[in-house]
PDB file of N, CA and C in Angstrom:
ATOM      1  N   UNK A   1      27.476   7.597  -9.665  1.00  0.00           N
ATOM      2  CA  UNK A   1      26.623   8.345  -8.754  1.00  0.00           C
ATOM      3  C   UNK A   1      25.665   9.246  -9.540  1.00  0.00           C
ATOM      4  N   UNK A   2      26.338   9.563 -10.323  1.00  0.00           N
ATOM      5  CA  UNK A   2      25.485  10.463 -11.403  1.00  0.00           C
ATOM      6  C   UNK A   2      24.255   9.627 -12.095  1.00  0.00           C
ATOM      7  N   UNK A   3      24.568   8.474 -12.739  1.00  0.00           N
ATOM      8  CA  UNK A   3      23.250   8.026 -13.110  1.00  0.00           C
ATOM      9  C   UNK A   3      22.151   7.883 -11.928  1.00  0.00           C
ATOM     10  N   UNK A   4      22.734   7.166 -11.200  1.00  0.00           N
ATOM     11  CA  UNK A   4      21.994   6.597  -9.614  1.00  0.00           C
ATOM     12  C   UNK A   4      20.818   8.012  -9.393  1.00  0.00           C
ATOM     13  N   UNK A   5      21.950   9.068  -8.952  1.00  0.00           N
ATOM     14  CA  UNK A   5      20.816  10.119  -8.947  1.00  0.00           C
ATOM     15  C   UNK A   5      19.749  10.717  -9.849  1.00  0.00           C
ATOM     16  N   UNK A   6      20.131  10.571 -11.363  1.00  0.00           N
ATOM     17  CA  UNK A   6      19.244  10.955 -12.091  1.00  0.00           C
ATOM     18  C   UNK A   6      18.539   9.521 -12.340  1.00  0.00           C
ATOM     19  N   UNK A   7      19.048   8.331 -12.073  1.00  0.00           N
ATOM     20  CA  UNK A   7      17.226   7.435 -12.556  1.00  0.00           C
ATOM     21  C   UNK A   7      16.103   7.990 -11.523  1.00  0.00           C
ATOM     22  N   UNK A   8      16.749   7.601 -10.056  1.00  0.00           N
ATOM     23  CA  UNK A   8      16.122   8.096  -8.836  1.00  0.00           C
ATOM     24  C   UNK A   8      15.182   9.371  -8.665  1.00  0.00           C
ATOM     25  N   UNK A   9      15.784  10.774  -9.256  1.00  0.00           N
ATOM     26  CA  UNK A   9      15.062  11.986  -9.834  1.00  0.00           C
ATOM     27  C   UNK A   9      13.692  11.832 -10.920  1.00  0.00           C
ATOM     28  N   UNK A  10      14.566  10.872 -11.748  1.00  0.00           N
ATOM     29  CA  UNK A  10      13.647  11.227 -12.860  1.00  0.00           C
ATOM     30  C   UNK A  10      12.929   9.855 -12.927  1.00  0.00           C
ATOM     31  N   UNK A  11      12.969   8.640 -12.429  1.00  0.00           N
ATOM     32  CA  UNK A  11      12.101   7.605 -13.038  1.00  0.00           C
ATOM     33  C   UNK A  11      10.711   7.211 -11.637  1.00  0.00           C
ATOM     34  N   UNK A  12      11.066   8.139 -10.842  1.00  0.00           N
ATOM     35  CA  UNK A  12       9.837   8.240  -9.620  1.00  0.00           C
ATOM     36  C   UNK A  12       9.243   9.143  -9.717  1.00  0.00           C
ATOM     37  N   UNK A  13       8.043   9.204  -9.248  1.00  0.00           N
ATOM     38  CA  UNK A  13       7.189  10.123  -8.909  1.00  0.00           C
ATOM     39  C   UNK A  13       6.674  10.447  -7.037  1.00  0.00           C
ATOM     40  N   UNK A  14       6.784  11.632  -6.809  1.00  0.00           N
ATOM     41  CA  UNK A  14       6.922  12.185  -6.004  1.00  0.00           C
ATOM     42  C   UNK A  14       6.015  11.129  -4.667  1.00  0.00           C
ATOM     43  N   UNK A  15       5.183  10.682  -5.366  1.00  0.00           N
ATOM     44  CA  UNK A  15       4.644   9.785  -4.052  1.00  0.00           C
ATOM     45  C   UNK A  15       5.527   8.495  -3.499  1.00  0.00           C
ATOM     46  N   UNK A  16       5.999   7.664  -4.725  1.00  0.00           N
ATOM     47  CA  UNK A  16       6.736   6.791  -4.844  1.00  0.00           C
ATOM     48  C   UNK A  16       8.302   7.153  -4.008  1.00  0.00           C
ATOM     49  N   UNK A  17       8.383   8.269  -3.754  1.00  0.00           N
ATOM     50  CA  UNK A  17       9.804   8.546  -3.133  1.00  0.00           C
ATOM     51  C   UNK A  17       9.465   9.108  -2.239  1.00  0.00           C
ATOM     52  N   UNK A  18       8.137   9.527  -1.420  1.00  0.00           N
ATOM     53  CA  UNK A  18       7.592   9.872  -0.315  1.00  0.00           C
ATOM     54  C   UNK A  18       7.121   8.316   0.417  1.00  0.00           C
ATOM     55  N   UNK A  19       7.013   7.362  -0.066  1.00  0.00           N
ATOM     56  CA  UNK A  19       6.833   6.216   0.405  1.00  0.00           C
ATOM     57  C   UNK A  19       7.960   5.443   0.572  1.00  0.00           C
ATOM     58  N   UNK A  20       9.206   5.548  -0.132  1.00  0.00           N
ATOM     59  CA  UNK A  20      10.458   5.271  -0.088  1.00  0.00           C
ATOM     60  C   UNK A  20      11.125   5.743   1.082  1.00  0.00           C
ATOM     61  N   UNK A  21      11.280   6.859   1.193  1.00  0.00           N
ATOM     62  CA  UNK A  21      11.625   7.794   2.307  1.00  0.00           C
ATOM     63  C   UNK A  21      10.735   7.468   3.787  1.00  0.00           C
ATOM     64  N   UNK A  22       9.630   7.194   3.909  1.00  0.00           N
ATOM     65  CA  UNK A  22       9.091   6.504   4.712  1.00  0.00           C
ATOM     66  C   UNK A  22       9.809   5.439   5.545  1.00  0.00           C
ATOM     67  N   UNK A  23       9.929   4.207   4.412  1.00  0.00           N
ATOM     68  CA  UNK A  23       9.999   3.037   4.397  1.00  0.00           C
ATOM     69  C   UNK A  23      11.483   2.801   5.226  1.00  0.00           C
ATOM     70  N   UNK A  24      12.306   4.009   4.690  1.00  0.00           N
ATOM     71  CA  UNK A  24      13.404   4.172   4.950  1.00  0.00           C
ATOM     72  C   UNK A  24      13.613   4.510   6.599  1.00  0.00           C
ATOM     73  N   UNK A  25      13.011   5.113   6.994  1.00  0.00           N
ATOM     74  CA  UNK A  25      13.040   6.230   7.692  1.00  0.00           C
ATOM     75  C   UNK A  25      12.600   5.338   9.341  1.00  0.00           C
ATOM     76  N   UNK A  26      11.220   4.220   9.094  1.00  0.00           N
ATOM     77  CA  UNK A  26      10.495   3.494   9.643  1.00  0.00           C
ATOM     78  C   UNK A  26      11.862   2.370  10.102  1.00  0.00           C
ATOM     79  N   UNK A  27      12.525   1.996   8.864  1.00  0.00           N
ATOM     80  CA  UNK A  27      13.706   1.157   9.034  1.00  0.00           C
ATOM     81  C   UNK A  27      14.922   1.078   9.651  1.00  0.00           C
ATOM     82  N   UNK A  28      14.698   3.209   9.992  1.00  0.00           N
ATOM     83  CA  UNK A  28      16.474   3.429  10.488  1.00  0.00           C
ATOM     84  C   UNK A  28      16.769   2.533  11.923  1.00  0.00           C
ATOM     85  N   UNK A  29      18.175   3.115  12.659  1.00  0.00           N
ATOM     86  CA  UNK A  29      18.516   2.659  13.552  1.00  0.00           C
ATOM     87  C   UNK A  29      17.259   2.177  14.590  1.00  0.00           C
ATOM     88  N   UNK A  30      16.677   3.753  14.995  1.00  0.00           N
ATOM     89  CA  UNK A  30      16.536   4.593  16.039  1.00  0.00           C
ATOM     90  C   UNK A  30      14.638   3.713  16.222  1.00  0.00           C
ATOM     91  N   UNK A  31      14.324   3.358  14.646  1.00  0.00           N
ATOM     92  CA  UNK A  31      12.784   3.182  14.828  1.00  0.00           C
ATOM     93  C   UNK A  31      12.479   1.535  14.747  1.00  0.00           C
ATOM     94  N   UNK A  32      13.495   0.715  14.273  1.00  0.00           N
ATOM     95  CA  UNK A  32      13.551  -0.691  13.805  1.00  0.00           C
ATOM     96  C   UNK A  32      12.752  -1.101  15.477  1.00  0.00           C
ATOM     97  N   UNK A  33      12.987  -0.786  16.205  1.00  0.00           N
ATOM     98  CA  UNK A  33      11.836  -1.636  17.462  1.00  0.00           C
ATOM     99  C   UNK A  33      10.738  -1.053  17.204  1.00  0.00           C
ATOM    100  N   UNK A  34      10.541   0.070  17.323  1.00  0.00           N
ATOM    101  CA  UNK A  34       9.111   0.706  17.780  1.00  0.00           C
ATOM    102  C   UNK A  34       8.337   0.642  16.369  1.00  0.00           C
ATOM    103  N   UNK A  35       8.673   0.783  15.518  1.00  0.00           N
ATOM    104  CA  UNK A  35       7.722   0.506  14.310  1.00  0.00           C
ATOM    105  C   UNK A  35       8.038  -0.792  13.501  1.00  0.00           C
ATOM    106  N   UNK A  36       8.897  -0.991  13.556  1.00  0.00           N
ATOM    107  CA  UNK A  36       9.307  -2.705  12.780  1.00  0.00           C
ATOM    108  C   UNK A  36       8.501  -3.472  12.936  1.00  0.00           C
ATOM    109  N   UNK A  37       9.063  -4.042  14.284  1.00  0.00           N
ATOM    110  CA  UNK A  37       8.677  -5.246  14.779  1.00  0.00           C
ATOM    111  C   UNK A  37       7.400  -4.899  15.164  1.00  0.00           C
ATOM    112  N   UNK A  38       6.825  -4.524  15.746  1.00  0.00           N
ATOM    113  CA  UNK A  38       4.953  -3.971  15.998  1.00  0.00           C
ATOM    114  C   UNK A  38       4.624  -4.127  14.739  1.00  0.00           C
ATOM    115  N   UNK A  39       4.976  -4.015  13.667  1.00  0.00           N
ATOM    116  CA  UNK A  39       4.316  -3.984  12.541  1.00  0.00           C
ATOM    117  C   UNK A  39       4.116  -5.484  12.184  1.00  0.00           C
ATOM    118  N   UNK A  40       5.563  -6.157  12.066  1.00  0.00           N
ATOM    119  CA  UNK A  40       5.637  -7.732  12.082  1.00  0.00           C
ATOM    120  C   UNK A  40       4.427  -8.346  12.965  1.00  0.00           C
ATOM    121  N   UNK A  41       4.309  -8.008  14.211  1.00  0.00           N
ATOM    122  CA  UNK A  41       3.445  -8.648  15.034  1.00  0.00           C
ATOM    123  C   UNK A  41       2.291  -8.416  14.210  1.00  0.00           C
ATOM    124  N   UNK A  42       1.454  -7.189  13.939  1.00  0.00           N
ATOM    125  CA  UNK A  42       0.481  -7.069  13.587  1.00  0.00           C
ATOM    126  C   UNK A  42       0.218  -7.314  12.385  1.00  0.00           C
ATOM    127  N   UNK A  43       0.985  -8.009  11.464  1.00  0.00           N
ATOM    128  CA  UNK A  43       1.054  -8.438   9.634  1.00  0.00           C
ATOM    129  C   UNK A  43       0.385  -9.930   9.838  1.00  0.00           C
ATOM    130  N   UNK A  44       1.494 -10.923  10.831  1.00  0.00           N
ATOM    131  CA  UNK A  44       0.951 -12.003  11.637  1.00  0.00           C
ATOM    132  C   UNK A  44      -0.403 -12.369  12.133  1.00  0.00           C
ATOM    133  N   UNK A  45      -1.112 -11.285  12.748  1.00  0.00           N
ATOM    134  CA  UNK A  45      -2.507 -10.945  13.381  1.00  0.00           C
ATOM    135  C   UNK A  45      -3.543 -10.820  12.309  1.00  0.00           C
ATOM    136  N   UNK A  46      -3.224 -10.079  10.972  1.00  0.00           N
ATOM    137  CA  UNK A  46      -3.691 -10.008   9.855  1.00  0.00           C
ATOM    138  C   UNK A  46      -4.071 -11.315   9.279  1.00  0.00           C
ATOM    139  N   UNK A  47      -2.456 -12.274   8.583  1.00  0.00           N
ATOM    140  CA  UNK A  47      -2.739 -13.057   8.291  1.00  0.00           C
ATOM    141  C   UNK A  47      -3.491 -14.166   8.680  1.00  0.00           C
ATOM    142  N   UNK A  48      -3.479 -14.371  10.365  1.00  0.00           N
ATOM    143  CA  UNK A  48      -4.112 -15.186  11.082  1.00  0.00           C
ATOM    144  C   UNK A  48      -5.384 -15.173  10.846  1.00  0.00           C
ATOM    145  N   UNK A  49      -6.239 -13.676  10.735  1.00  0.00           N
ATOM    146  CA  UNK A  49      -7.265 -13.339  10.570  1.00  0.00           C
ATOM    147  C   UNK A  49      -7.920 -14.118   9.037  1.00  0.00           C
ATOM    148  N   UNK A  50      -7.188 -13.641   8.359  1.00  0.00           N
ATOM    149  CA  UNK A  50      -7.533 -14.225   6.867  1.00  0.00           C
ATOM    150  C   UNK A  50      -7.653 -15.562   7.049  1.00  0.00           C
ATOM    151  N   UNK A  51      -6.685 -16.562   7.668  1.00  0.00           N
ATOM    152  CA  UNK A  51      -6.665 -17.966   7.147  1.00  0.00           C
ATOM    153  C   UNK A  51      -7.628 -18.353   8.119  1.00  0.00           C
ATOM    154  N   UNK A  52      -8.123 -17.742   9.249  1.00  0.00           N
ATOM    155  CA  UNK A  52      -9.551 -17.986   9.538  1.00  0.00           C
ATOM    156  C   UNK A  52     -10.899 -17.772   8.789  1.00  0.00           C
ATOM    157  N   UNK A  53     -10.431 -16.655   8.051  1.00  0.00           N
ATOM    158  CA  UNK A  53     -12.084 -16.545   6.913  1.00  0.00           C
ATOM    159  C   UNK A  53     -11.802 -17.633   5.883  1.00  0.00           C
ATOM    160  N   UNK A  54     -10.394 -18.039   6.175  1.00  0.00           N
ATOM    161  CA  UNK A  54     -10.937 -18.482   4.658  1.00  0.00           C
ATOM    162  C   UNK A  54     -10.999 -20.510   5.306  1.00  0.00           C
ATOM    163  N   UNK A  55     -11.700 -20.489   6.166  1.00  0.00           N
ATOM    164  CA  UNK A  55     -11.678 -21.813   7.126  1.00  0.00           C
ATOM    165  C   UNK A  55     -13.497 -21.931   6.395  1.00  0.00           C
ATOM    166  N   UNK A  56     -14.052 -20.715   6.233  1.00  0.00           N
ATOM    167  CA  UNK A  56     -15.156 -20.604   5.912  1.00  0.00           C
ATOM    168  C   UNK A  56     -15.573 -20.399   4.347  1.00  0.00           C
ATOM    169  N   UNK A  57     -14.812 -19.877   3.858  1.00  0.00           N
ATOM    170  CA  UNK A  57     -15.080 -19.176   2.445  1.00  0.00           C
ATOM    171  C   UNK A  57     -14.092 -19.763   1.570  1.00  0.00           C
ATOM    172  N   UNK A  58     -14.277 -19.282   0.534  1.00  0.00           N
ATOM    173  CA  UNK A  58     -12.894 -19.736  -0.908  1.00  0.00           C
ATOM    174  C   UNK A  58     -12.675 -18.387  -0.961  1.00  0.00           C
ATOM    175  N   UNK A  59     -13.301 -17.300  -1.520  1.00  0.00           N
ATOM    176  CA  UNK A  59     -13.007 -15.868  -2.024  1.00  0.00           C
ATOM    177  C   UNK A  59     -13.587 -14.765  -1.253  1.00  0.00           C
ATOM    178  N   UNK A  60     -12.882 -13.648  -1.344  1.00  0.00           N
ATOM    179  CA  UNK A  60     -13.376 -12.812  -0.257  1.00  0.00           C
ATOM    180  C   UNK A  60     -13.374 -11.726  -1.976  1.00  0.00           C
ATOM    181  N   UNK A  61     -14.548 -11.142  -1.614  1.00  0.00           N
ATOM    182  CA  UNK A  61     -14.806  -9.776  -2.804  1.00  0.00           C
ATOM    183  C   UNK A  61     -15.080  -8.579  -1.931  1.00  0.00           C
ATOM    184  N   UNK A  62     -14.533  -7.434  -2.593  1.00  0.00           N
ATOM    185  CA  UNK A  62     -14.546  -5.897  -1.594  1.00  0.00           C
ATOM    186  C   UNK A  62     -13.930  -5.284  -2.604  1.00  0.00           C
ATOM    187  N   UNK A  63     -13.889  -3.776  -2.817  1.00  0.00           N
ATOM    188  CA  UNK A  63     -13.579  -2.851  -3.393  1.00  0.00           C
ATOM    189  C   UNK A  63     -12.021  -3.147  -3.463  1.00  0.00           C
ATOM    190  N   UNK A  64     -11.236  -2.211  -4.286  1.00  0.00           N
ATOM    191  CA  UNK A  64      -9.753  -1.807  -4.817  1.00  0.00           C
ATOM    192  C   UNK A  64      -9.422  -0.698  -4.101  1.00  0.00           C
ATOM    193  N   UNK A  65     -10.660   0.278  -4.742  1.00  0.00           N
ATOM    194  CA  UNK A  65     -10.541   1.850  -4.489  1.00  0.00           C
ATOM    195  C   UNK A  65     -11.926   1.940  -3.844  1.00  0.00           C
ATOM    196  N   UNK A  66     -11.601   3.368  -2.858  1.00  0.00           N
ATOM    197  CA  UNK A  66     -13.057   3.947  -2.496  1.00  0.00           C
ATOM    198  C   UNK A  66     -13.385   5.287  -3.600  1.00  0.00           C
ATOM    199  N   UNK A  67     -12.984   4.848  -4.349  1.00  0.00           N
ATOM    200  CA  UNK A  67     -13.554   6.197  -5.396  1.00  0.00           C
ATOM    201  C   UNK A  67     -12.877   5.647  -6.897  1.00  0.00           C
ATOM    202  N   UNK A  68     -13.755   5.677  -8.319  1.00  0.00           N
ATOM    203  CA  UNK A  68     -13.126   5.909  -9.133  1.00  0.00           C
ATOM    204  C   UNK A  68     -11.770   6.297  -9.578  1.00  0.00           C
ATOM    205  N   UNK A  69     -11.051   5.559 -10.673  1.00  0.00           N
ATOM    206  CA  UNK A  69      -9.871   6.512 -10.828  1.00  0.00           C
ATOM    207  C   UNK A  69      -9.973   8.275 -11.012  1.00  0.00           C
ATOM    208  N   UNK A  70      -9.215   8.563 -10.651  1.00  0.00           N
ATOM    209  CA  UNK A  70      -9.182  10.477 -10.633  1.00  0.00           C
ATOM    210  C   UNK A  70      -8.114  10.333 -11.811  1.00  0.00           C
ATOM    211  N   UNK A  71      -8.473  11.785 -12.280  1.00  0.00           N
ATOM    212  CA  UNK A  71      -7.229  12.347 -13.135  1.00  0.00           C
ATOM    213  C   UNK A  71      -6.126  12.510 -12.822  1.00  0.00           C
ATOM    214  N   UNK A  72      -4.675  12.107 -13.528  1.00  0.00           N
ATOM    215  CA  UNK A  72      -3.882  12.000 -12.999  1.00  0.00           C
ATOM    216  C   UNK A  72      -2.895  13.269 -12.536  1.00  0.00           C
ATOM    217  N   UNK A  73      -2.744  13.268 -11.315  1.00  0.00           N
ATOM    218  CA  UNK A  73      -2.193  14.753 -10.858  1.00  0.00           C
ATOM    219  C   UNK A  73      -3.555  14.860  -9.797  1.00  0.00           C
ATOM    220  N   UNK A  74      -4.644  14.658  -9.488  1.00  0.00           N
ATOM    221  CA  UNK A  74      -5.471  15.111  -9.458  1.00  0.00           C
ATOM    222  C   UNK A  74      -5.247  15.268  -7.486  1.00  0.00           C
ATOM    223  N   UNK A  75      -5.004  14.203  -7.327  1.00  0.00           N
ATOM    224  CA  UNK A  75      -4.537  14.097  -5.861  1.00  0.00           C
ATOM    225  C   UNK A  75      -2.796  14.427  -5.064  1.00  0.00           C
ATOM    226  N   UNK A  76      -2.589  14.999  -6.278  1.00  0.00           N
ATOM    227  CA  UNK A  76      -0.684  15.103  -6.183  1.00  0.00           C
ATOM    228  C   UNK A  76      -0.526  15.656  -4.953  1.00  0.00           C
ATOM    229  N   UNK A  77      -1.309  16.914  -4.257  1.00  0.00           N
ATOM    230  CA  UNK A  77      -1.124  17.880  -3.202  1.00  0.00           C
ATOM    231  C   UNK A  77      -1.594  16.854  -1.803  1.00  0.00           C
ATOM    232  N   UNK A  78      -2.077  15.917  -1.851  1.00  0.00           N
ATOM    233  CA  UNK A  78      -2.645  15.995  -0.531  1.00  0.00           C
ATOM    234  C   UNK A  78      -2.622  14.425  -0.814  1.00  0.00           C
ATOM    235  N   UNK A  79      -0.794  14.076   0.214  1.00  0.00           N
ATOM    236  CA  UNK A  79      -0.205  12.620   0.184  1.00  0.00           C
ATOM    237  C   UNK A  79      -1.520  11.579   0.803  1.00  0.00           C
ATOM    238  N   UNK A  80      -2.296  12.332   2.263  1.00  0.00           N
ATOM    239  CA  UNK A  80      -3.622  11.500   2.602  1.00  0.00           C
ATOM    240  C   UNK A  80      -4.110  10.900   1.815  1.00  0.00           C
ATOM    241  N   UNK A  81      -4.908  12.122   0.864  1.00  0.00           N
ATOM    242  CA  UNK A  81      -5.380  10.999  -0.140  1.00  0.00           C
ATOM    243  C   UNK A  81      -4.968   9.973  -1.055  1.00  0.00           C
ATOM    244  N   UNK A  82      -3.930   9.891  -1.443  1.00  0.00           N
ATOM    245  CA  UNK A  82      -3.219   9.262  -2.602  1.00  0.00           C
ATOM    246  C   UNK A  82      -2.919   7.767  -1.367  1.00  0.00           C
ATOM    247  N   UNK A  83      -2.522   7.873  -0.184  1.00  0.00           N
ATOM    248  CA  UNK A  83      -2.644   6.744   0.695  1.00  0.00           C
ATOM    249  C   UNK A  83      -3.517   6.195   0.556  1.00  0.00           C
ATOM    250  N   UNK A  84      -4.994   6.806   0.551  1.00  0.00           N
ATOM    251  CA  UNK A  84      -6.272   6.248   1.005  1.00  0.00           C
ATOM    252  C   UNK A  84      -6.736   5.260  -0.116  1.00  0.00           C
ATOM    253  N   UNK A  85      -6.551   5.893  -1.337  1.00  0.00           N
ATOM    254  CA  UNK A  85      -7.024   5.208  -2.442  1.00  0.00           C
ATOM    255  C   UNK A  85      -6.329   3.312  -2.352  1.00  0.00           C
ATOM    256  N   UNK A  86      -5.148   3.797  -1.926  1.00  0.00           N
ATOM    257  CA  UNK A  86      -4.592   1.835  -1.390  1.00  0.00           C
ATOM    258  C   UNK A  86      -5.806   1.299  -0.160  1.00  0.00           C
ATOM    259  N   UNK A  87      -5.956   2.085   0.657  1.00  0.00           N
ATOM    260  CA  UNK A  87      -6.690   1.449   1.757  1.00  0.00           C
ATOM    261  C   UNK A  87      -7.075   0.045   1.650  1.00  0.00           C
ATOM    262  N   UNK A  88      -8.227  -0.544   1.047  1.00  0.00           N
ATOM    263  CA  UNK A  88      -8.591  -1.458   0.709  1.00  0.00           C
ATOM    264  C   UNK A  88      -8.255  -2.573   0.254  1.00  0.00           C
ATOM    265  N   UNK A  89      -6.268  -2.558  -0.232  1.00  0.00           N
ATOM    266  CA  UNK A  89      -5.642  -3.574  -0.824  1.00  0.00           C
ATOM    267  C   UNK A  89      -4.299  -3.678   0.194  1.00  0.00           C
ATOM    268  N   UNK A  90      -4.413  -2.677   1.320  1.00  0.00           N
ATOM    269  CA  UNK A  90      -3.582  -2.991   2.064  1.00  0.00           C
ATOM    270  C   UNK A  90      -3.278  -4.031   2.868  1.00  0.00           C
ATOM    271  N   UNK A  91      -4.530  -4.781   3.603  1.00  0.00           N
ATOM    272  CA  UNK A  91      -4.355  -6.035   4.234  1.00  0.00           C
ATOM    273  C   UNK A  91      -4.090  -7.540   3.716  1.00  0.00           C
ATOM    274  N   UNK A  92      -4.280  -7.401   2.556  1.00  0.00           N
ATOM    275  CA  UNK A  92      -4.387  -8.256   1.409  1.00  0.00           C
ATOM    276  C   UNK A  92      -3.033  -8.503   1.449  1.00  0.00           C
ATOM    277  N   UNK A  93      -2.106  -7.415   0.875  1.00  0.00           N
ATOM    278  CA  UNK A  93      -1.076  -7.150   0.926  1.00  0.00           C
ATOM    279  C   UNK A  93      -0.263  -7.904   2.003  1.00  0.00           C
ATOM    280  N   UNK A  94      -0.078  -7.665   3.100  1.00  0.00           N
ATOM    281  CA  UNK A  94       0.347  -7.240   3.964  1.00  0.00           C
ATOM    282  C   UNK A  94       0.081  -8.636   5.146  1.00  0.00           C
ATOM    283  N   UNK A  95      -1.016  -9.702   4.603  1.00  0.00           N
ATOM    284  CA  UNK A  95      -1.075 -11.297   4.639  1.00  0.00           C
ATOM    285  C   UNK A  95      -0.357 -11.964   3.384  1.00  0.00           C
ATOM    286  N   UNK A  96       0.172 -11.033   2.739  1.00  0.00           N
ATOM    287  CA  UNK A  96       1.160 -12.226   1.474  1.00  0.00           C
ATOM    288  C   UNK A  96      -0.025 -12.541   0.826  1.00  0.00           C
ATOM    289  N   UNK A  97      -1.355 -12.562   0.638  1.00  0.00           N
ATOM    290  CA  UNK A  97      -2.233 -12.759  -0.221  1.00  0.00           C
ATOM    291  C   UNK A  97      -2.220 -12.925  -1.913  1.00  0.00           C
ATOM    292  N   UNK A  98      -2.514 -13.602  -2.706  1.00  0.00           N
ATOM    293  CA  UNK A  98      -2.728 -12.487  -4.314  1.00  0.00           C
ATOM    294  C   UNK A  98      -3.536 -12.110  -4.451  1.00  0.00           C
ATOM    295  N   UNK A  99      -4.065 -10.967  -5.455  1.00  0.00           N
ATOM    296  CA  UNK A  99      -5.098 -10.453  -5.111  1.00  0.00           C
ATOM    297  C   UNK A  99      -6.002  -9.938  -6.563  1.00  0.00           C
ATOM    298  N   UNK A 100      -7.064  -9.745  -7.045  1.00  0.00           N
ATOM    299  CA  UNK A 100      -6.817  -9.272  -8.566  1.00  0.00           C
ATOM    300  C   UNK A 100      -7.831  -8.084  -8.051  1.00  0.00           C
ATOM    301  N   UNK A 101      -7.638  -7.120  -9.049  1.00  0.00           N
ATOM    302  CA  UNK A 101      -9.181  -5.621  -9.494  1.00  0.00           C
ATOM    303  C   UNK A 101      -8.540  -5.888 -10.487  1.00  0.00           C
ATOM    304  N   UNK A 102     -10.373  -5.860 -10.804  1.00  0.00           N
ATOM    305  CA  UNK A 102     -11.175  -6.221 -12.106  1.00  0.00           C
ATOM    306  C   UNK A 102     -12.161  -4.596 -12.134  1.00  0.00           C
ATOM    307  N   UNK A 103     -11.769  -3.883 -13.322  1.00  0.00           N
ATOM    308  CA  UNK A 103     -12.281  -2.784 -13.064  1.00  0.00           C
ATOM    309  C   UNK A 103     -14.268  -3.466 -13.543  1.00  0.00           C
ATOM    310  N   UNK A 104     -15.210  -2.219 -12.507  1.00  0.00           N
ATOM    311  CA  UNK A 104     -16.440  -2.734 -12.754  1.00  0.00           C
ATOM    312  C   UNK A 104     -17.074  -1.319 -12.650  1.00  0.00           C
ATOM    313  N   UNK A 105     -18.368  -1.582 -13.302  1.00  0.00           N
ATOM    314  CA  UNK A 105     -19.050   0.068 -13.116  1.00  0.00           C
ATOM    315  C   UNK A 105     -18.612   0.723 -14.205  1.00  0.00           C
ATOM    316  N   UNK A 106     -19.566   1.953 -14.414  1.00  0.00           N
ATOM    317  CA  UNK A 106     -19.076   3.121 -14.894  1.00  0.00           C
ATOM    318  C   UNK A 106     -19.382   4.478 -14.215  1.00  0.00           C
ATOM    319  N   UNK A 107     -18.579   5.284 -14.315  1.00  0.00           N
ATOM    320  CA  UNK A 107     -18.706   6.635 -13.341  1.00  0.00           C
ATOM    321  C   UNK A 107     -18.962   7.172 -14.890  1.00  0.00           C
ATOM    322  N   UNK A 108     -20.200   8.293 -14.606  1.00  0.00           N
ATOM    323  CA  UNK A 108     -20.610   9.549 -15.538  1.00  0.00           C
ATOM    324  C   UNK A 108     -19.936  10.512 -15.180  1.00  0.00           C
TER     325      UNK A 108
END
């Protein structure tokens, strides 16, 4: 128990166990209908969506991030943002997709 708790302490970072705890939480008894399965339905709706674009297309191109990488720590206080920065790789995700970023640009 002792290791368990200290990898858990020490080999996450505070977002990573705020998304854990989520995940968890979304999963318990009490929420497995109301957020589960709605979610299942709508992952389905996603993918459906995709294997219709891609009835048309081979590759779909769009951003990673809506902003440059930040310094790290830089967003630690404010979990919103540190969500947001996924935004864009979430549906991808979330159709079983693969997906690559290819970093491009330079920020001054």
């Amino acid at each position: 128990m002792d290791m368990y708790c200290k990898t858990r302490e020490e080999g996450f970072g505070d977002e990573v166990k705020r998304r854990i705890m989520i995940g968890t939480y979304v999963l318990s008894a009490g929420y497995y209908d109301a957020y589960y399965l709605k979610a299942q339905k709508i992952r389905r709706l996603i993918s459906e969506d995709f294997k219709k674009a891609f009835e048309k297309c081979d590759v779909i191109l769009g951003p990673s991030a809506p902003s440059v990488a930040f310094p790290i720590g830089d967003k630690k206080e404010d979990p919103l943002k540190m969500y947001m920065q996924d935004i864009y790789t979430i549906s991808t995700n979330l159709a079983g997709l693969p997906g690559l970023s290819m970093p491009g640009g330079i920020d001054e």
